[in-house]
N, C-alpha and C. Protein backbone atom coordinates (compact mmCIF):
# COMPACT_ATOMS: atom_id res chain seq x y z
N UNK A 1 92.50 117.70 83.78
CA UNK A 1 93.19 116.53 84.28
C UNK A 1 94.49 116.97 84.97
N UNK A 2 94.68 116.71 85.90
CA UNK A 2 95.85 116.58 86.71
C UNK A 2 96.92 115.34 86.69
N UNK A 3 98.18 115.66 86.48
CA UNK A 3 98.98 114.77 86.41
C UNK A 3 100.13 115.30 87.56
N UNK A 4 99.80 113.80 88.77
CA UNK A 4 100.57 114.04 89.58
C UNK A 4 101.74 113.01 89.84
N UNK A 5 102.87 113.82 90.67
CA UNK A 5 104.52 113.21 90.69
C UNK A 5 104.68 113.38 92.21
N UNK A 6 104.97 112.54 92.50
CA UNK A 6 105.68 112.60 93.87
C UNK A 6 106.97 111.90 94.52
N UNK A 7 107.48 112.44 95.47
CA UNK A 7 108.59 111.32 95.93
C UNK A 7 108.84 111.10 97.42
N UNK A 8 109.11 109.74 98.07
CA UNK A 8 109.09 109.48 99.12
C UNK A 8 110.46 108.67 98.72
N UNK A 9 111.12 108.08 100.09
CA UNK A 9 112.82 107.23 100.37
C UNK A 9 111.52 106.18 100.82
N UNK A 10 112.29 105.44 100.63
CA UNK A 10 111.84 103.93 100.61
C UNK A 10 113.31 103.38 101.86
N UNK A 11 113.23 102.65 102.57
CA UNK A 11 114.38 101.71 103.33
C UNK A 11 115.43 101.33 102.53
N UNK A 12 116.83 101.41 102.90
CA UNK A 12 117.41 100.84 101.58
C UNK A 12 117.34 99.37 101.93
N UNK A 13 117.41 98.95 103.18
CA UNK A 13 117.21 97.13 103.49
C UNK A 13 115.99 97.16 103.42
N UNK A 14 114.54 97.06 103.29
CA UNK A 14 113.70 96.75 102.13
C UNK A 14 113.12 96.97 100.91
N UNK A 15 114.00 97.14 100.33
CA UNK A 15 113.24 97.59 99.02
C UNK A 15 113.52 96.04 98.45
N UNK A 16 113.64 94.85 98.78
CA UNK A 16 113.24 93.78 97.61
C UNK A 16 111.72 93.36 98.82
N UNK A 17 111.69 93.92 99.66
CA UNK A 17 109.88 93.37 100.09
C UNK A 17 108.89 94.13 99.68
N UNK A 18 109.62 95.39 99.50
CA UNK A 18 108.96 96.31 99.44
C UNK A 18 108.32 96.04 97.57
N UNK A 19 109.06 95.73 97.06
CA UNK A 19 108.77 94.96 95.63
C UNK A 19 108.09 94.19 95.43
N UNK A 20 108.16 93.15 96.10
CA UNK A 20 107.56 92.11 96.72
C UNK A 20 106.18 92.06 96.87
N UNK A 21 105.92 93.67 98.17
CA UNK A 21 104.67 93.79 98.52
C UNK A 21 103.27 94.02 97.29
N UNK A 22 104.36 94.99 96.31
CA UNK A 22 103.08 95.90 95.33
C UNK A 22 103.59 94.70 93.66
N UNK A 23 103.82 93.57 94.12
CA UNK A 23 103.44 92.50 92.98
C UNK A 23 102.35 91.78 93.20
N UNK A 24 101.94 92.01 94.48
CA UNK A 24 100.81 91.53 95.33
C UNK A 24 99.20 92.61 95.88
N UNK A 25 99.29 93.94 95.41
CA UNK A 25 98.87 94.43 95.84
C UNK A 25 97.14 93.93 96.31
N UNK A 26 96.51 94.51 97.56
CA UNK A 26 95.00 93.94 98.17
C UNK A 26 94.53 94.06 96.79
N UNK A 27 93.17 93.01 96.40
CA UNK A 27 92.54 93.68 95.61
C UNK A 27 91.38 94.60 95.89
N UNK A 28 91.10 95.24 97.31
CA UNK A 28 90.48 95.96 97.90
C UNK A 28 91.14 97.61 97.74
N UNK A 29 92.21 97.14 97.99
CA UNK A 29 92.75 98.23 97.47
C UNK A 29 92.85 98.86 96.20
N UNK A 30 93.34 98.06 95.33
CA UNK A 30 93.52 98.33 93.87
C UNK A 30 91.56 99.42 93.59
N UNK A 31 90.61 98.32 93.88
CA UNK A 31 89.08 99.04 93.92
C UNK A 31 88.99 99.87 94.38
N UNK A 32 89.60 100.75 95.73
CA UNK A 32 89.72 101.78 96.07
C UNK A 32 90.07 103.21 95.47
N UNK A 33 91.60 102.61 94.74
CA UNK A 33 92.07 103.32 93.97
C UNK A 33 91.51 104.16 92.98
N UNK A 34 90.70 102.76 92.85
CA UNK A 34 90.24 103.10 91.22
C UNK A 34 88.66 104.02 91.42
N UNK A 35 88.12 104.07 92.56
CA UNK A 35 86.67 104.60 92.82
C UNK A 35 87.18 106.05 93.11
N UNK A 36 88.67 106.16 93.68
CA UNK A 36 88.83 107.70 94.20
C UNK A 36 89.67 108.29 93.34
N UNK A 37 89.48 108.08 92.12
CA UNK A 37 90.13 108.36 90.76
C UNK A 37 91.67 108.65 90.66
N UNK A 38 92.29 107.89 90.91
CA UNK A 38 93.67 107.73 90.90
C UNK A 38 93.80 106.57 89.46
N UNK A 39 93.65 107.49 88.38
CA UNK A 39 93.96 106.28 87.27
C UNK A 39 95.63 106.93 86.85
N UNK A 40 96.70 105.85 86.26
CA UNK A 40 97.60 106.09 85.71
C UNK A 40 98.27 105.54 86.59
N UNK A 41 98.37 105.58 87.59
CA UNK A 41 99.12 105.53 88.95
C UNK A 41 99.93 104.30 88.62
N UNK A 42 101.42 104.66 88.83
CA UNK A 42 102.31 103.94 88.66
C UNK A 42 103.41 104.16 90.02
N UNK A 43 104.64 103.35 90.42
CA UNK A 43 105.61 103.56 90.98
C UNK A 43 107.09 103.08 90.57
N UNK A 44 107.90 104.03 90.49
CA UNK A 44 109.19 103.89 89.82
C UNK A 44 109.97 103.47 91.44
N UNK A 45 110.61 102.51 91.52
CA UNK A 45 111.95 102.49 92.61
C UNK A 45 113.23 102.34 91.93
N UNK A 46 114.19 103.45 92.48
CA UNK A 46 115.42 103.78 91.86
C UNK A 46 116.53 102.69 93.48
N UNK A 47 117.39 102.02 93.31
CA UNK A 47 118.09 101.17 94.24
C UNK A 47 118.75 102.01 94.87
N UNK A 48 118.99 103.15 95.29
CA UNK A 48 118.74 104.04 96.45
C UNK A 48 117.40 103.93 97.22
N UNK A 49 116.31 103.46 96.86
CA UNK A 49 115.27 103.42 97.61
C UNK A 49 114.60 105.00 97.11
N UNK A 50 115.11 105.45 96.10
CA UNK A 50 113.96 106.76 95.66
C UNK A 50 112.50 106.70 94.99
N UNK A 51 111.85 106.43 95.74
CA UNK A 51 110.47 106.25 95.13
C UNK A 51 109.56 107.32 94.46
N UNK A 52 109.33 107.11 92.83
CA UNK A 52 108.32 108.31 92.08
C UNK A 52 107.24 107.54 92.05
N UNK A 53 106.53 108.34 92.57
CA UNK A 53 104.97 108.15 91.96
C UNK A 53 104.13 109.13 91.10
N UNK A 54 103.17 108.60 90.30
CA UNK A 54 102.86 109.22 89.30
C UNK A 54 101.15 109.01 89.15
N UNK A 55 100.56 110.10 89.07
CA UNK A 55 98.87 109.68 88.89
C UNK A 55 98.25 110.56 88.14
N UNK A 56 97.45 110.39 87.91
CA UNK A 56 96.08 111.17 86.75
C UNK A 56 94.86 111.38 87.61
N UNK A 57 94.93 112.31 87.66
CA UNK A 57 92.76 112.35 88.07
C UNK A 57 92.62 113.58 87.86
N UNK A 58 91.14 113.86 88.15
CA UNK A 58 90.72 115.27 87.78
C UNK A 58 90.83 116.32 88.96
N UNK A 59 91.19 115.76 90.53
CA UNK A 59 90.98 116.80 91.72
C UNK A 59 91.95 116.04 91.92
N UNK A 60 93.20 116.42 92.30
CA UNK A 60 94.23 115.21 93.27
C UNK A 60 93.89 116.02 94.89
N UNK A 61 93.39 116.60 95.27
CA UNK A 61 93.09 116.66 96.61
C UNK A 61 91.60 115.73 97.07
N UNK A 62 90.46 115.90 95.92
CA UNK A 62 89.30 115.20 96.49
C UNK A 62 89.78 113.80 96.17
N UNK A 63 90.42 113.55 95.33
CA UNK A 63 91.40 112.03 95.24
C UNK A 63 91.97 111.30 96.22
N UNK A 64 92.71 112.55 96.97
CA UNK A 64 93.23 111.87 98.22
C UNK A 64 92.38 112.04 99.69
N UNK A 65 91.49 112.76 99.17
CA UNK A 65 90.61 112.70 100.51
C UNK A 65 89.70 111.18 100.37
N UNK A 66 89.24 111.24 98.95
CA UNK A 66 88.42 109.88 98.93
C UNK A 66 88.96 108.88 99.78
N UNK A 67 90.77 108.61 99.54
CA UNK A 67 91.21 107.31 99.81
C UNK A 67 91.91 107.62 101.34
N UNK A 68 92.06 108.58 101.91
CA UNK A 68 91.65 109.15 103.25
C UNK A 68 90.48 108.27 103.86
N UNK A 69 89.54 108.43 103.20
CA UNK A 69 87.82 107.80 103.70
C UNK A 69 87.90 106.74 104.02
N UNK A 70 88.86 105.89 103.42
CA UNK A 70 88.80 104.21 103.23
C UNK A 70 89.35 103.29 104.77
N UNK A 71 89.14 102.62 104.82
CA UNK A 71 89.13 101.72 105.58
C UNK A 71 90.51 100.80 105.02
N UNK A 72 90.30 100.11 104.42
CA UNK A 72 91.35 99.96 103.44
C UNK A 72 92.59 100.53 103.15
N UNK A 73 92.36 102.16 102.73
CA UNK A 73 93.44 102.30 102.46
C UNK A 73 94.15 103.23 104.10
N UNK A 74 93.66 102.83 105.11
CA UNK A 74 94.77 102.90 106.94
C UNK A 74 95.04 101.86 106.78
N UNK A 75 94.79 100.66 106.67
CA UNK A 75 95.27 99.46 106.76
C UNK A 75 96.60 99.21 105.95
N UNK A 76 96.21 99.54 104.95
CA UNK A 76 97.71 99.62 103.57
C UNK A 76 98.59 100.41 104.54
N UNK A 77 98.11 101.75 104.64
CA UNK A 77 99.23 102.56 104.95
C UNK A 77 100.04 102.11 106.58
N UNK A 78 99.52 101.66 107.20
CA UNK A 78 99.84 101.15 108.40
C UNK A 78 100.98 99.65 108.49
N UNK A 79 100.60 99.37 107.50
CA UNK A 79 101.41 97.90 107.18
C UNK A 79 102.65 98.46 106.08
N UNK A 80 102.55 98.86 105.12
CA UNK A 80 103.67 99.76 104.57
C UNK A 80 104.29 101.07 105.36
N UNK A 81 103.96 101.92 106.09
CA UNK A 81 104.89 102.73 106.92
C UNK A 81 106.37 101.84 107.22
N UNK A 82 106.37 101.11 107.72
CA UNK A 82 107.71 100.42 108.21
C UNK A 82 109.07 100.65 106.96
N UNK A 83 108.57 100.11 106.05
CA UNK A 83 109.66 100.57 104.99
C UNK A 83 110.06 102.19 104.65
N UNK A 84 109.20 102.52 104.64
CA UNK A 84 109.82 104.19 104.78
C UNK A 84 111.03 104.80 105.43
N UNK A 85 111.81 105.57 105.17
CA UNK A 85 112.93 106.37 105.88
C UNK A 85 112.16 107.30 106.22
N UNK A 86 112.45 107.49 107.84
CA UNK A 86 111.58 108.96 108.31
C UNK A 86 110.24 109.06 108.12
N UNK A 87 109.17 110.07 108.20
CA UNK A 87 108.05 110.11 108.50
C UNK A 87 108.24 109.91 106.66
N UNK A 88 106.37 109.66 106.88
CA UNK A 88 106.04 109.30 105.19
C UNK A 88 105.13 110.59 105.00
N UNK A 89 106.11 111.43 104.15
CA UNK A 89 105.34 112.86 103.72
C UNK A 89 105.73 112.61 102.10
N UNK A 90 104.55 112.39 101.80
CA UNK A 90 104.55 112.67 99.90
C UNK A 90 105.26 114.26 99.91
N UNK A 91 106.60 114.08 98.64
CA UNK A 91 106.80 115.31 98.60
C UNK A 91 106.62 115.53 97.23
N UNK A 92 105.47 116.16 96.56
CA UNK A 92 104.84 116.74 95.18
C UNK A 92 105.98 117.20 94.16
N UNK A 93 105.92 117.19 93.48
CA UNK A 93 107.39 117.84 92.15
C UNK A 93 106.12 118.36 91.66
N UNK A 94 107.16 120.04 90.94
CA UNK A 94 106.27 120.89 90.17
C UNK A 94 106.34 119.83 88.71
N UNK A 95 105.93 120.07 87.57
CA UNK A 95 105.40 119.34 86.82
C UNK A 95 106.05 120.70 85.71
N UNK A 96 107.33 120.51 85.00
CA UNK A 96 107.69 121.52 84.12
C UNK A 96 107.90 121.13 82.84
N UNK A 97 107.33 120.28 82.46
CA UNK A 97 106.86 120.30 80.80
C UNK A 97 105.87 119.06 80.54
N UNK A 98 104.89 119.05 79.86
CA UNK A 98 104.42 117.81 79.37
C UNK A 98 103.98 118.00 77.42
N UNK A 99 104.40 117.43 76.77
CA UNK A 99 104.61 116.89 75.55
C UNK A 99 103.17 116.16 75.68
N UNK A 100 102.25 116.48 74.89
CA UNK A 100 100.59 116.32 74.48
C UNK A 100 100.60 115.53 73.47
């Protein structure tokens, strides 16, 4: 199992839509998620706009290729880009302790 962390900047003038958006998330999406094994998956926003994300699966590359595949998930990403600072590059954190 893989447990993955990442971080992207979020806009600092949207982060209450941006809140907004994932109280609402597609439920096409959410099914997506869940078929290209992204279970755990959570998102922390810090009011700087520092966004962690956090996921579980067993391949996080065939994970993200699955939701690559989707139809669905260009659409998400195309409509959320706007809030982002700068290009939207997931940046991975090494992972230096986990407590079992």
């Amino acid at each position: 199992m893989e447990r993955v962390c990442f971080q992207v900047q979020v806009r600092a003038d949207r982060l209450d839509e941006y809140r907004e958006r994932h109280r609402a998330v597609w439920p096409e999406m959410l099914a997506a998620l869940s078929a290209a094994d992204w279970r755990n998956y959570s998102l922390f926003l810090r009011e700087d706009g520092l966004l962690l994300g956090y996921l579980e699966t067993e391949d996080f590359e065939a994970a993200k290729r699955a939701m690559d595949a989707t139809d669905v998930n260009a659409r998400w990403q195309a409509e959320m880009a706007p809030f982002f600072a700068g290009e939207l590059a997931f940046e991975r954190l090494e992972e230096v302790f986990h407590l079992d």
